[in-house]
Protein backbone atom coordinates (compact mmCIF):
# COMPACT_ATOMS: atom_id res chain seq x y z
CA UNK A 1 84.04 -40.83 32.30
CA UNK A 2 87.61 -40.76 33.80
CA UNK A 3 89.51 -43.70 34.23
CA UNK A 4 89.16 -43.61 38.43
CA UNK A 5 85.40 -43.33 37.62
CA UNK A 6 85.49 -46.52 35.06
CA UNK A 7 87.34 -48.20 37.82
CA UNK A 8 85.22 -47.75 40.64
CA UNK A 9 82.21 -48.91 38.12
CA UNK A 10 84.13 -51.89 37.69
CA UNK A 11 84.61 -53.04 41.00
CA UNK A 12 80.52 -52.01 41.77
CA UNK A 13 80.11 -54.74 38.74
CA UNK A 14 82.06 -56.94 40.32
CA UNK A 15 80.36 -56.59 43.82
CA UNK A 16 77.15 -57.49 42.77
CA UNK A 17 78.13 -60.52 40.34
CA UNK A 18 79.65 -61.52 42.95
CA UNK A 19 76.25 -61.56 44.80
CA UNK A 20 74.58 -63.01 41.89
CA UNK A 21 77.29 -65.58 41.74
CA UNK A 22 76.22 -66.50 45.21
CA UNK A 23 72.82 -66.54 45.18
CA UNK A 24 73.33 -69.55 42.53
CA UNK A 25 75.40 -71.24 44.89
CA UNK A 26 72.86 -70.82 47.48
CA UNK A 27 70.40 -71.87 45.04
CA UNK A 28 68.33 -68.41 45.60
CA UNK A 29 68.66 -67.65 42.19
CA UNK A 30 65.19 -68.56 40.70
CA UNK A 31 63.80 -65.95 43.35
CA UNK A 32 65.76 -63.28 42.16
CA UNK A 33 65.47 -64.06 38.61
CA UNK A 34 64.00 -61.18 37.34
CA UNK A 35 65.73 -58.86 39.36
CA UNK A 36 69.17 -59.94 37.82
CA UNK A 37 67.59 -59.80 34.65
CA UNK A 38 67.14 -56.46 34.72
CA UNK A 39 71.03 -55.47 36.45
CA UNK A 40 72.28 -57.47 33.54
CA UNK A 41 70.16 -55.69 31.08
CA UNK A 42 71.00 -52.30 31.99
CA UNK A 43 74.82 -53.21 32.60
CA UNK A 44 75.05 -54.15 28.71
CA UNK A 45 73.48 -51.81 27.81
CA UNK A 46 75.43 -49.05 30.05
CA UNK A 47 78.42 -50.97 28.13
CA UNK A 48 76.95 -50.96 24.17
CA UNK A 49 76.84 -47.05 25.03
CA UNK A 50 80.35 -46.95 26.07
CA UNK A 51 81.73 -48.96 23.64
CA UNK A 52 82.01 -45.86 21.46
CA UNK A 53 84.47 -43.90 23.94
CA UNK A 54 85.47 -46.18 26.44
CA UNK A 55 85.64 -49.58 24.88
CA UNK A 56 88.08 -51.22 27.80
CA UNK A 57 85.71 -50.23 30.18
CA UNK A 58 83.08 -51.26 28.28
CA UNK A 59 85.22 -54.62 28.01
CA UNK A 60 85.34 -54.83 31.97
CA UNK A 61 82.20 -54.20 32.74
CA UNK A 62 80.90 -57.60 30.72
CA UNK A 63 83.91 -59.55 32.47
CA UNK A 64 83.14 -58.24 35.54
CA UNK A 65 79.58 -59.51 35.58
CA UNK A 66 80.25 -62.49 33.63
CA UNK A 67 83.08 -63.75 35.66
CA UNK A 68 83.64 -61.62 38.81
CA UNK A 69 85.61 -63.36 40.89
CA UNK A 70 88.20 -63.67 37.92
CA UNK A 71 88.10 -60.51 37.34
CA UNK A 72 88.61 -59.10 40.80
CA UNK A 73 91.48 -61.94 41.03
CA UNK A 74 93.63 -60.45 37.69
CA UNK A 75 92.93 -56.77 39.37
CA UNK A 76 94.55 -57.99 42.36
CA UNK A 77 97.02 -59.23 40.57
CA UNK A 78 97.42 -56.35 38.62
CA UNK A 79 98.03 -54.37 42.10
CA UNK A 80 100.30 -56.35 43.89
CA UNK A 81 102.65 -56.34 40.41
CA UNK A 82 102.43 -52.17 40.60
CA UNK A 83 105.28 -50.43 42.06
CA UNK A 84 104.75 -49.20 45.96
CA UNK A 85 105.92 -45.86 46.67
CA UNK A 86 107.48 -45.45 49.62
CA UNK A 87 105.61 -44.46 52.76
C-alpha cells in the first residue's frame, strides 16, 4: 500500500467514526449496533494484517476509529505546520 493510499484509508476511518461517534450522541447507536460491530471488526482486522508491513498505518487506523475527531484534529495540525509552496 503506498503511503497516499494509507492516507486516504485513514481519513475513510475517520469519516465513519466520526458517524459512529454521532450516532451515540444522537443516541441511534443501539440500532446500529451490529452494523458497527462488524466495521470495527473488519477495520482491526484490516490493521492485525498490516501490522506486518505497515505498522503506522496500522497504528492510525485504530486511532482513527477509536478517537476520530482527535485524530482528524492532530492531521490538521500536522498540515497547517507543513511548509506551503508558493502558488
Amino acid at each position: 500500500m503506498t503511503p497516499e493510499q494509507a492516507t486516504r484509508l485513514v481519513e475513510l476511518v475517520e469519516k465513519v467514526g466520526l458517524l459512529k461517534r454521532e450516532l451515540e450522541h444522537n443516541q441511534d447507536r443501539e440500532r446500529y449496533e451490529a452494523r458497527l460491530a462488524r466495521i470495527e471488526q473488519k477495520l482491526f482486522a484490516l490493521a492485525d494484517a498490516m501490522i506486518e508491513t505497515n505498522p503506522d498505518s496500522a497504528a492510525a487506523i485504530r486511532k482513527a476509529w477509536a478517537t476520530p475527531a482527535r485524530s482528524l484534529a492532530f492531521r490538521n495540525a500536522a498540515h497547517q505546520k507543513a511548509p506551503r509552496s508558493p502558488d
